[in-house]
N, C-alpha and C. Protein backbone atom coordinates (compact mmCIF):
# COMPACT_ATOMS: atom_id res chain seq x y z
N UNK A 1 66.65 18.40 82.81
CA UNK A 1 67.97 18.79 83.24
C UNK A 1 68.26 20.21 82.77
N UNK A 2 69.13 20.65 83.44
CA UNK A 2 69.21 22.31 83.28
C UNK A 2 70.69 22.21 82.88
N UNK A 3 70.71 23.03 81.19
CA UNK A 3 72.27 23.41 80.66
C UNK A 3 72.58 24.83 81.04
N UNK A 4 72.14 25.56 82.16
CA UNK A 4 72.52 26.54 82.33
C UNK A 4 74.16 26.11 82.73
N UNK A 5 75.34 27.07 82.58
CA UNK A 5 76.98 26.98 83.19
C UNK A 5 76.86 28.01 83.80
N UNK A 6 77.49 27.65 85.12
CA UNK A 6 78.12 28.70 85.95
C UNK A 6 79.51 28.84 86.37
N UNK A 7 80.04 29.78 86.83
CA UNK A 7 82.02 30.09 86.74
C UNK A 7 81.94 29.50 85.36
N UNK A 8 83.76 29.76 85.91
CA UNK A 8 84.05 29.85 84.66
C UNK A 8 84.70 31.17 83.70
N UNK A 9 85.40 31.56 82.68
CA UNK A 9 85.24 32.62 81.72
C UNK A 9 84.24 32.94 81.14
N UNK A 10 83.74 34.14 81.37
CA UNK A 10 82.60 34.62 80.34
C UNK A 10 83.14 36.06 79.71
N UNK A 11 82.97 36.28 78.47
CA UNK A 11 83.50 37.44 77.76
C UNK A 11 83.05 38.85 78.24
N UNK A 12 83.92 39.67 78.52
CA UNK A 12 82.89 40.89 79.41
C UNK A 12 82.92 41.11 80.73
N UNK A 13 83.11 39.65 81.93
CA UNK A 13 82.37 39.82 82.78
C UNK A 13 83.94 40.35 83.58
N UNK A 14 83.67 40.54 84.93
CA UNK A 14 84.52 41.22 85.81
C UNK A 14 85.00 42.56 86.06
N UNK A 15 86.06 42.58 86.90
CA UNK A 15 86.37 44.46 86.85
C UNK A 15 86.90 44.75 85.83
N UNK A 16 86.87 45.87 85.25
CA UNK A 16 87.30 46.34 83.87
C UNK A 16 88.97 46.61 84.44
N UNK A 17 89.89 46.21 83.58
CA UNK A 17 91.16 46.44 83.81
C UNK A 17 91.50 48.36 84.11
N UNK A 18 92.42 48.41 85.50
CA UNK A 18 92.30 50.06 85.43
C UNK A 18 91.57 50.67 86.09
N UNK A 19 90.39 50.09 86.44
CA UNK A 19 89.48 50.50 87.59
C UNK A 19 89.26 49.98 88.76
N UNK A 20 90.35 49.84 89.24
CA UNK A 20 90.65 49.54 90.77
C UNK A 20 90.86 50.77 91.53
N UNK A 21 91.28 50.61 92.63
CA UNK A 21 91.41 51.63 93.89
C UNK A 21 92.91 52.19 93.02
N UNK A 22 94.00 51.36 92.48
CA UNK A 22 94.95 52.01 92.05
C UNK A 22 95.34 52.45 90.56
N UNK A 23 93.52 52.07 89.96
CA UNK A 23 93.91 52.26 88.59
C UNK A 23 94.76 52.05 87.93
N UNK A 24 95.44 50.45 88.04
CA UNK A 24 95.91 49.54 87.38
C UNK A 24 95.62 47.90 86.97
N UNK A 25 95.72 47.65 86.70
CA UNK A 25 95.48 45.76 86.20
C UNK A 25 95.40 44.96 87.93
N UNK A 26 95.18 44.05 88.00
CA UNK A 26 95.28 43.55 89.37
C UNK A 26 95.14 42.08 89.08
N UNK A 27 95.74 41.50 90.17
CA UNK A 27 96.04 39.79 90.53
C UNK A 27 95.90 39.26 91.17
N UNK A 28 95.10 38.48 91.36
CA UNK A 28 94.25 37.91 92.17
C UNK A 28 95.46 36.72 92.90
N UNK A 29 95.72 36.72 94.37
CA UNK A 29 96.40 35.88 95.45
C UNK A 29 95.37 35.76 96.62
N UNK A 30 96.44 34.42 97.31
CA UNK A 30 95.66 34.33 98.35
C UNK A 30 96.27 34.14 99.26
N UNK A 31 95.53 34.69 100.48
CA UNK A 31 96.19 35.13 101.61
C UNK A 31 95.18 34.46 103.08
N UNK A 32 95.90 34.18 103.74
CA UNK A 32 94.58 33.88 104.82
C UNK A 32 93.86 34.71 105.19
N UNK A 33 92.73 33.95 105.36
CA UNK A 33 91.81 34.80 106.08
C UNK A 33 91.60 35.79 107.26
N UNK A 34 92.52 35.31 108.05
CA UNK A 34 92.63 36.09 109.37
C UNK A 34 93.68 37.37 108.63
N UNK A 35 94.13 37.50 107.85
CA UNK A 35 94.94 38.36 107.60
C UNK A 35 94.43 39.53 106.90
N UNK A 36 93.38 39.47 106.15
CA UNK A 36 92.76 40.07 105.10
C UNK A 36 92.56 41.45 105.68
N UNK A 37 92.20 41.91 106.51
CA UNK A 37 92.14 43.33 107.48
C UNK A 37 93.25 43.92 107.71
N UNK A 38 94.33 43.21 107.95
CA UNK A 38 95.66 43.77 108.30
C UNK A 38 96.18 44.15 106.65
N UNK A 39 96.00 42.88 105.74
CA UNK A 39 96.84 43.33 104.95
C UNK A 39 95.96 44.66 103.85
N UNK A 40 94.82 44.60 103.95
CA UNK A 40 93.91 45.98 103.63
C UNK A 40 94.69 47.48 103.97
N UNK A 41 94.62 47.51 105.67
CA UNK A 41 95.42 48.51 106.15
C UNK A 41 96.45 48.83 105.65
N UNK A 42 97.39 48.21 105.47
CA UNK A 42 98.59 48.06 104.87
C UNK A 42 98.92 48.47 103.82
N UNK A 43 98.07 48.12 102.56
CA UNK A 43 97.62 48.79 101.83
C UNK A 43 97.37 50.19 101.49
N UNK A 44 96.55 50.62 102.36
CA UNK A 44 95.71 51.60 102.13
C UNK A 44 96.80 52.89 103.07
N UNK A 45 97.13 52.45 103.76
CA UNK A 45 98.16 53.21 104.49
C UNK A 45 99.67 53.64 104.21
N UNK A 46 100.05 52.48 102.83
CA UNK A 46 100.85 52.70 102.21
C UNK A 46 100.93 53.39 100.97
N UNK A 47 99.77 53.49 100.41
CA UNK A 47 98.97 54.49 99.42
C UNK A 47 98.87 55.48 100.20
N UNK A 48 98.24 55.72 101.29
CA UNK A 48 97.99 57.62 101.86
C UNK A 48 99.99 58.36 102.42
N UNK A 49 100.51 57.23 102.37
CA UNK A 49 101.92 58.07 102.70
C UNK A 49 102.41 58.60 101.36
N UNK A 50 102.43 58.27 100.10
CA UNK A 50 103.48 58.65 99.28
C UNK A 50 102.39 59.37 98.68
N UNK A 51 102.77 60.74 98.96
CA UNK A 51 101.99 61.62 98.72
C UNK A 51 103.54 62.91 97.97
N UNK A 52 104.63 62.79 97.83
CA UNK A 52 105.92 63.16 97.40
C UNK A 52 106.16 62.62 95.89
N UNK A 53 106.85 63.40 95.31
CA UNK A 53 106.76 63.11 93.36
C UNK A 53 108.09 63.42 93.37
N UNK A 54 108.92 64.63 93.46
CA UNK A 54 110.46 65.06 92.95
C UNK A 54 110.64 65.54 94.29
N UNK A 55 111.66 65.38 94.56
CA UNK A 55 112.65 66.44 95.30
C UNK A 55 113.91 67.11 94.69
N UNK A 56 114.17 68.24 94.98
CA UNK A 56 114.90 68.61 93.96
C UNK A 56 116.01 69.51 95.58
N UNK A 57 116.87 70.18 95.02
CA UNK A 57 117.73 70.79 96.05
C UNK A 57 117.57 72.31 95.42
N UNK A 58 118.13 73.30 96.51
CA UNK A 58 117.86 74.58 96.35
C UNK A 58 118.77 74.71 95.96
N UNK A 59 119.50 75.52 94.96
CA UNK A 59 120.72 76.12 94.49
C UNK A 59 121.03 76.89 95.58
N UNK A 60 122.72 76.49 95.42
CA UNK A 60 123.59 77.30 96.57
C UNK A 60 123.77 78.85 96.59
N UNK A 61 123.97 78.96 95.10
CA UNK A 61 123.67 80.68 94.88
C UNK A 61 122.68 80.27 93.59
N UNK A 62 121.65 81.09 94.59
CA UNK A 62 120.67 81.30 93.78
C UNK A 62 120.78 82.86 92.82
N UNK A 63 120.45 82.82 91.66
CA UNK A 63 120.58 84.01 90.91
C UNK A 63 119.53 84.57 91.24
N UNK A 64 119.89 86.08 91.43
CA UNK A 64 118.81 87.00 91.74
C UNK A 64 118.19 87.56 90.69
N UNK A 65 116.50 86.93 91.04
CA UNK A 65 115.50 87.75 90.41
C UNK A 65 114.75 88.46 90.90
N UNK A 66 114.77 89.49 90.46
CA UNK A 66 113.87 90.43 91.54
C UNK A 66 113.20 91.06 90.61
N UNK A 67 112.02 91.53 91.59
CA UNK A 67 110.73 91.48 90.54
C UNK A 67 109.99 92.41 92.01
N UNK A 68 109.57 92.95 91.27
CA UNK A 68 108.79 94.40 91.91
C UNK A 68 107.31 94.14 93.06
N UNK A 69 107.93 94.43 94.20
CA UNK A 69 107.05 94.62 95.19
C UNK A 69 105.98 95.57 95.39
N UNK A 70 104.88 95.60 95.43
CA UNK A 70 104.29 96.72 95.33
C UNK A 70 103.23 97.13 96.35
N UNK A 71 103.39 98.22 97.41
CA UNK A 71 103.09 98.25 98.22
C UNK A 71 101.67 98.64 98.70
N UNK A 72 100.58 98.36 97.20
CA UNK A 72 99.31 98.79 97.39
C UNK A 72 98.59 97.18 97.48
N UNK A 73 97.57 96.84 98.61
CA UNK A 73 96.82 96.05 98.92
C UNK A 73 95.85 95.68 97.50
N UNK A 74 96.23 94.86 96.48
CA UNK A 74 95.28 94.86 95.88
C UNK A 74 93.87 93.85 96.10
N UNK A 75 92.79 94.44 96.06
CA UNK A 75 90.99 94.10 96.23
C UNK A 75 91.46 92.90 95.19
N UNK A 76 91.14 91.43 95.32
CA UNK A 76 90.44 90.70 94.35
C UNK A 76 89.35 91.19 93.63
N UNK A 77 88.93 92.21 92.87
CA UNK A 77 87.72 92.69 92.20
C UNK A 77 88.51 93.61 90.66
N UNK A 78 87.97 94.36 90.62
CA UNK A 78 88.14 95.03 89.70
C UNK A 78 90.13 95.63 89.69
N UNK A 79 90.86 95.40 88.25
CA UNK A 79 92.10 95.70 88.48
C UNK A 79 92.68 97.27 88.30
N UNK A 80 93.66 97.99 89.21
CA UNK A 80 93.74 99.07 89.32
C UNK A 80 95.01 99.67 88.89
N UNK A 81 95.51 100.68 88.41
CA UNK A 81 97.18 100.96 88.06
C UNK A 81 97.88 100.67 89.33
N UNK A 82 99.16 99.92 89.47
CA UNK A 82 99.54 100.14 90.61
C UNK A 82 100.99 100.36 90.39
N UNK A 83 101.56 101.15 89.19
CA UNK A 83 103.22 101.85 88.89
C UNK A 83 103.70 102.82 89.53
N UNK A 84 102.50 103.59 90.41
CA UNK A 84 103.00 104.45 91.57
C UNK A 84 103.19 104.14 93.04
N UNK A 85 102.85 102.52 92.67
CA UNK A 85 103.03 102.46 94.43
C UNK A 85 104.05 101.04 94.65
N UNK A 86 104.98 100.98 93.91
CA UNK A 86 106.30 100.31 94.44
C UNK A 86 106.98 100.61 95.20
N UNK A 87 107.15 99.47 96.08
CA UNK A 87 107.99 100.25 97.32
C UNK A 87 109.40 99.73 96.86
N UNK A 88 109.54 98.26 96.85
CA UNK A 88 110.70 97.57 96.58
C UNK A 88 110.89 96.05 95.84
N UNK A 89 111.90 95.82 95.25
CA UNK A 89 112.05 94.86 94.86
C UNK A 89 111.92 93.73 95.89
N UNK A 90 111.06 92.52 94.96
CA UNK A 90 111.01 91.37 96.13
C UNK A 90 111.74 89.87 95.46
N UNK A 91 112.84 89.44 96.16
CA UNK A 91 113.81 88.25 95.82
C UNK A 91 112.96 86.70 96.12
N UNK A 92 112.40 86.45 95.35
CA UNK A 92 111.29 84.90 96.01
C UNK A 92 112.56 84.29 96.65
N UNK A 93 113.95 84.32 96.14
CA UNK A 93 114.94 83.88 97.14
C UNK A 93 115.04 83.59 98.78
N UNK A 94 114.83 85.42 98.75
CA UNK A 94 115.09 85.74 99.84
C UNK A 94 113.56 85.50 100.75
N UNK A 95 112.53 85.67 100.29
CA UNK A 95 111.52 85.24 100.97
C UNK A 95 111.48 84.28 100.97
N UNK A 96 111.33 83.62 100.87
CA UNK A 96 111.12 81.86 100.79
C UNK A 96 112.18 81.19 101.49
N UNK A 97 113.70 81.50 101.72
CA UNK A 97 114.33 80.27 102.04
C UNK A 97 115.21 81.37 102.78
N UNK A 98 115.30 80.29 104.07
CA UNK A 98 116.00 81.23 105.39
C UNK A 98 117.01 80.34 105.51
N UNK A 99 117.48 79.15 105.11
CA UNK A 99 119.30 78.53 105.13
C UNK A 99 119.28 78.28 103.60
N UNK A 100 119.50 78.56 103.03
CA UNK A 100 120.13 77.57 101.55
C UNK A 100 120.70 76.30 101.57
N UNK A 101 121.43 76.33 102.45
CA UNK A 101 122.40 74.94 102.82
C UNK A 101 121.50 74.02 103.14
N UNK A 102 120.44 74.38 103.75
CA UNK A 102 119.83 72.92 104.64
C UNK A 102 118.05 73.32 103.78
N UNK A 103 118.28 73.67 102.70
CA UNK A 103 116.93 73.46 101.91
C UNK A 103 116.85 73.14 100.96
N UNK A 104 116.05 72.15 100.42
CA UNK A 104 115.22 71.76 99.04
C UNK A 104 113.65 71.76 99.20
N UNK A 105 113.32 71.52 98.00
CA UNK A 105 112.02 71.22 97.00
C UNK A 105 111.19 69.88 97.08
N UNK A 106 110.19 70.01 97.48
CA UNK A 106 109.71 68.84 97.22
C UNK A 106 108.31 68.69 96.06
N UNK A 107 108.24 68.11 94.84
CA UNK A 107 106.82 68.36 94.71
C UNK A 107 105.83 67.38 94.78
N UNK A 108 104.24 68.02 95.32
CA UNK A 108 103.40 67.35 95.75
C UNK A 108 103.16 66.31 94.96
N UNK A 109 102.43 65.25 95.00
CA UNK A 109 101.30 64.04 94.67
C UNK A 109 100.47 63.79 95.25
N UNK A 110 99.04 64.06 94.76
CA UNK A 110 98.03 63.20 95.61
C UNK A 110 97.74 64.67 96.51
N UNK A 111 96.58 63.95 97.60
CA UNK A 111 95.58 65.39 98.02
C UNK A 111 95.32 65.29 98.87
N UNK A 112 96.51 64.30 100.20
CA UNK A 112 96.07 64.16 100.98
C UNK A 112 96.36 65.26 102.31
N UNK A 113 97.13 66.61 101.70
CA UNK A 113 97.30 68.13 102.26
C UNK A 113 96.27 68.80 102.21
N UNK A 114 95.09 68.48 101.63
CA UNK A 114 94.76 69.85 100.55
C UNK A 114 94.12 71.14 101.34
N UNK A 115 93.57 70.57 102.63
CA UNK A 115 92.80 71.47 103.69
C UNK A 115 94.37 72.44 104.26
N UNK A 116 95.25 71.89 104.34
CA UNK A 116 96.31 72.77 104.73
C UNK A 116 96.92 73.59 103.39
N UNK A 117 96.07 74.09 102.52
CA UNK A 117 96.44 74.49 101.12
C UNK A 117 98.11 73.95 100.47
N UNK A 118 97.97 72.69 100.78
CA UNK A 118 99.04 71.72 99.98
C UNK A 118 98.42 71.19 99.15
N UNK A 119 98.74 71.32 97.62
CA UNK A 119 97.94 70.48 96.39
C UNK A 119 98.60 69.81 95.58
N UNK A 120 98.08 68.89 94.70
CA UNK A 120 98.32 68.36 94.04
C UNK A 120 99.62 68.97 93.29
N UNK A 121 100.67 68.40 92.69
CA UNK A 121 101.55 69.33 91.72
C UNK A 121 102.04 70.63 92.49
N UNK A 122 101.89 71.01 93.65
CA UNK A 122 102.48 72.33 94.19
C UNK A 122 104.19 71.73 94.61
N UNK A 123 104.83 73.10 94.64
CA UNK A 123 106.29 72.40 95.34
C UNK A 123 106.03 72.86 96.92
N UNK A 124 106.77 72.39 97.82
CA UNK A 124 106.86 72.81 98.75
C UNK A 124 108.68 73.06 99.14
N UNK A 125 108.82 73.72 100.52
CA UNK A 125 109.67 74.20 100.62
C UNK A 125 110.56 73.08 101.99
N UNK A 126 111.33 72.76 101.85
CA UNK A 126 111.99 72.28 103.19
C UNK A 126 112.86 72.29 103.91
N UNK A 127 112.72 72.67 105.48
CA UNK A 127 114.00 72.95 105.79
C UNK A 127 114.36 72.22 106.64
N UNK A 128 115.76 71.28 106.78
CA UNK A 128 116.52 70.35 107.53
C UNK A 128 116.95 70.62 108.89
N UNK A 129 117.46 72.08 108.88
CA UNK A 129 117.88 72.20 109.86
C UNK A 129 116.55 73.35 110.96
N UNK A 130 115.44 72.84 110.76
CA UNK A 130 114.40 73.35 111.76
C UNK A 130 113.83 72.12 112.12
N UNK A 131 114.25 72.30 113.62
CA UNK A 131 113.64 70.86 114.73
C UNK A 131 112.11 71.11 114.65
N UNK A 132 111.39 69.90 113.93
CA UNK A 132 110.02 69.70 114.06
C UNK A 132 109.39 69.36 115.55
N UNK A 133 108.33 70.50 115.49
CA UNK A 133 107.63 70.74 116.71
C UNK A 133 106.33 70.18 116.51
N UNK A 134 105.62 69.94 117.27
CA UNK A 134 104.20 68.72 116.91
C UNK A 134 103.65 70.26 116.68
N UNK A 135 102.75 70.10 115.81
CA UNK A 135 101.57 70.98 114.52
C UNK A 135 102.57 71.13 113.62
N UNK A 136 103.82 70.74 113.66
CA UNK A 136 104.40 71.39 112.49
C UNK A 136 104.44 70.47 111.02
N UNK A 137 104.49 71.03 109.96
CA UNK A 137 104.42 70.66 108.71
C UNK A 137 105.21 70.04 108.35
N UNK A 138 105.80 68.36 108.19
CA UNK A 138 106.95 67.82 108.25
C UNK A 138 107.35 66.81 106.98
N UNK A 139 108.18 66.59 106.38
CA UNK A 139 108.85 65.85 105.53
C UNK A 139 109.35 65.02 106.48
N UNK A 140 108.43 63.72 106.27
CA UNK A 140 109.23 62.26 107.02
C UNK A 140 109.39 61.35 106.21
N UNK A 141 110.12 60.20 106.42
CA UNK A 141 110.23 58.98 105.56
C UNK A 141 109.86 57.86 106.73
N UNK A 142 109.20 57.24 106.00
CA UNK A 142 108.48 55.98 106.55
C UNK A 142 108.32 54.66 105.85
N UNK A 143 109.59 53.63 106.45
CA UNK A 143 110.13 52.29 106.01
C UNK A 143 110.40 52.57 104.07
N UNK A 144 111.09 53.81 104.61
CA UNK A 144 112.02 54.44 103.37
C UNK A 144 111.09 54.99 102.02
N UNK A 145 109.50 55.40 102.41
CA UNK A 145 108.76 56.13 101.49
C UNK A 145 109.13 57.58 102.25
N UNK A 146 108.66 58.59 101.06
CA UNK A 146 108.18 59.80 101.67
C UNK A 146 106.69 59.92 102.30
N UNK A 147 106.82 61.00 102.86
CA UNK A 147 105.54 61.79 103.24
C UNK A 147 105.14 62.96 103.93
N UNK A 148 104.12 64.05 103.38
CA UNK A 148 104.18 65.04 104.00
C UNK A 148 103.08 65.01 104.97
N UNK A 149 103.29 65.35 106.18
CA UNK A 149 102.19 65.30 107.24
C UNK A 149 102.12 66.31 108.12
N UNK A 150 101.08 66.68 108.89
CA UNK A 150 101.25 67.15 110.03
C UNK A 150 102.01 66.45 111.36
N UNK A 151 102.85 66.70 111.70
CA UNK A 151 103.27 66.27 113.66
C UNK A 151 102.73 66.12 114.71
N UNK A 152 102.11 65.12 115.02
CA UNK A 152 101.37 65.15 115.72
C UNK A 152 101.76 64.42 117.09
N UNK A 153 101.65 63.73 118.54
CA UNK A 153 101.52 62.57 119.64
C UNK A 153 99.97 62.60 119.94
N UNK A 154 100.19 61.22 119.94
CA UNK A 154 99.27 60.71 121.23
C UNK A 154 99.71 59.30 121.76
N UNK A 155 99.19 59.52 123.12
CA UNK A 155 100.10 58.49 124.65
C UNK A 155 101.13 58.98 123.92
N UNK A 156 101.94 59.61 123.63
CA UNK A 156 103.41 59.68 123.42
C UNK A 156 103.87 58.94 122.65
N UNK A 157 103.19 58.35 121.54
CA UNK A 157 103.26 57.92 120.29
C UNK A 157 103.11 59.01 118.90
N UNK A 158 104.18 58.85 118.53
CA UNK A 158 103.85 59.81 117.16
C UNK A 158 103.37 59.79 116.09
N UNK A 159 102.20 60.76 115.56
CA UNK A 159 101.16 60.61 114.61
C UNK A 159 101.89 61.50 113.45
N UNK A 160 100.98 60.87 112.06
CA UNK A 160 100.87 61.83 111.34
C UNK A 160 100.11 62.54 110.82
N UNK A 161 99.38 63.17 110.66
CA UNK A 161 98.03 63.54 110.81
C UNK A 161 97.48 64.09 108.99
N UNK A 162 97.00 63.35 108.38
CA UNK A 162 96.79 64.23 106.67
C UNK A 162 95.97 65.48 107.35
N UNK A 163 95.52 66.34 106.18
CA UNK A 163 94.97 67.29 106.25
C UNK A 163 93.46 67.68 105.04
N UNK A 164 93.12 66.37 105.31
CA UNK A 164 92.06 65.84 104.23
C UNK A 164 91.29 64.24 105.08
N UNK A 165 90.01 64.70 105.17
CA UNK A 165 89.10 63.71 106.14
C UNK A 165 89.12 62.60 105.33
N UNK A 166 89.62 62.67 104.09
CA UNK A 166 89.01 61.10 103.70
C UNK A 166 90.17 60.09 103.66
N UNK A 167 91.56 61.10 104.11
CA UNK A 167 93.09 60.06 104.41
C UNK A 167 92.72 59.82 106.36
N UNK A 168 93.24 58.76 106.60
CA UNK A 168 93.23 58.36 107.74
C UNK A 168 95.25 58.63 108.42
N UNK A 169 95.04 58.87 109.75
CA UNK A 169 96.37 59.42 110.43
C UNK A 169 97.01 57.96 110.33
N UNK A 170 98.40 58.39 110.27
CA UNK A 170 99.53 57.51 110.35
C UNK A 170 100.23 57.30 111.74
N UNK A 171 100.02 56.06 112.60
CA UNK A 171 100.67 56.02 113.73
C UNK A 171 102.08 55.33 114.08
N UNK A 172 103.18 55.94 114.16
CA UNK A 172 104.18 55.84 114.08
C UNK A 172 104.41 54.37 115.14
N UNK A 173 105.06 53.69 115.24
CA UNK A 173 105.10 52.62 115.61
C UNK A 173 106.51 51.77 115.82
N UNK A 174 106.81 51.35 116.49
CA UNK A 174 108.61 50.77 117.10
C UNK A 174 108.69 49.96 116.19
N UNK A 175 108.19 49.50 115.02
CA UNK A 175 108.42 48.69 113.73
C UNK A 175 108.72 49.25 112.46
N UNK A 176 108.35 50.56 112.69
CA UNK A 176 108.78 50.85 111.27
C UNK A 176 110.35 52.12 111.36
N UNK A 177 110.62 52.07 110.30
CA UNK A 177 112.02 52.71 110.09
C UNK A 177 111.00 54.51 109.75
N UNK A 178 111.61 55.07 110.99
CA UNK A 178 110.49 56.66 110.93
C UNK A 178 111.73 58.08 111.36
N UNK A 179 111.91 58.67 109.98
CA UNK A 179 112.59 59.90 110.27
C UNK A 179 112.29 60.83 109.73
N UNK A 180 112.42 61.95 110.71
CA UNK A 180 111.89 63.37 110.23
C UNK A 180 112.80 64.32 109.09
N UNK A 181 112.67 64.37 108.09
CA UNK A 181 113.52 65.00 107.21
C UNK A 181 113.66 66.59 107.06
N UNK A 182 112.69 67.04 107.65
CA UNK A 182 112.81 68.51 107.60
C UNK A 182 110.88 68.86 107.70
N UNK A 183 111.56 70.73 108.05
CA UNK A 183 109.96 70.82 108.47
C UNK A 183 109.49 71.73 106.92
N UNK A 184 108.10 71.75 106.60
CA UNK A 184 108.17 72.79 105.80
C UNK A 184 107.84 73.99 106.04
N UNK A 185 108.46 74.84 104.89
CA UNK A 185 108.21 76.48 105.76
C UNK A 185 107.28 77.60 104.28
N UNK A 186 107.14 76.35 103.31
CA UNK A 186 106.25 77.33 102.63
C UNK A 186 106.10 76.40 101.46
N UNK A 187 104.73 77.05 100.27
CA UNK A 187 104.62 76.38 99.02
C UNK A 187 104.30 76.77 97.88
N UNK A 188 104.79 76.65 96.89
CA UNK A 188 104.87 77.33 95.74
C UNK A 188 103.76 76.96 94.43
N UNK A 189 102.63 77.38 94.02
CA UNK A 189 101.72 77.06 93.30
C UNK A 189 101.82 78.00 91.66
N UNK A 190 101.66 77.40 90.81
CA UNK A 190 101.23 77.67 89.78
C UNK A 190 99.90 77.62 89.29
N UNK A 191 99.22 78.86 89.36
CA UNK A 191 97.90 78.65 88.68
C UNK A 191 97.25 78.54 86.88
């Protein structure tokens, strides 16, 4: 006769807590079988939308900082004096945000921009009152998450398109709660 045991607890064995797809603990349910594909998608599609961390609002008067424009092309290579060639002061204010009223901040999470140089931890810029045009760069909410996407149709269904091959597009659908919050018009990185 054979005392080998099988199942069961054994000390050690299984996924290590934390090393899942969401790098947290996980719990094992059950679900039917016919469902297991759908509710995967679901999943995984609800992970590639919340790709949004803070939103913050633009100050109404913004205090002016201005900080020196300088009108010589500098080479990425070797660095050169450039105190003789200021032309003018430049307001990140004033470049960056064309209504005040109808703009805030959003900052990134996650990498599913990154080919459209949207990254991780960057802020981006948003504006409410610019009607999103398909290619355009959009702040939507979807069954009340965020997300930043490209604008996309097809058959006249509306996509969202990441900007990173290994997120899959979001197809907008007469079931879910889908609004466009503003388009973006620029993004702010710290290196």
């Amino acid at each position: 006769m054979n005392d080998i045991k099988h199942g069961g607890f054994r000390l050690g064995s299984g996924r290590k807590s934390g090393s899942g797809f969401f790098g947290e603990k996980t719990k094992v349910i059950r679900v039917p079988a016919s469902r297991i594909i759908e509710i995967k998608e679901y999943i995984k599609s609800r992970y590639q939308m919340g790709n949004t961390d803070t939103v913050m609002l633009a100050h109404l008067s913004p205090q002016k900082k201005h900080l020196n424009l300088f009108d010589y092309k500098v080479p990425a290579g070797f660095p050169s004096p450039a105190d003789d060639h200021i032309e003018k002061v430049l307001d990140l204010n004033e470049y960056l945000i064309t209504r005040k009223e109808t703009t805030f901040f959003v900052k990134i999470k996650g990498d599913s921009m990154i080919d459209a140089s949207i990254h991780d931890g960057d802020i981006v810029i948003v504006d409410r009152s610019r009607e999103a045009k398909i290619g355009d760069i959009i702040l939507a909410s979807i069954d009340g998450e965020f997300t930043i996407k490209t604008l996309a149709k097809h058959l006249s269904q509306p996509r969202l398109l990441p900007a990173n091959e290994k997120f899959q597009p979001i197809i907008v659908n007469k079931n879910m709660q889908f609004e466009i919050w503003g388009v973006i018009t620029g993004a702010v990185r710290k290196f």
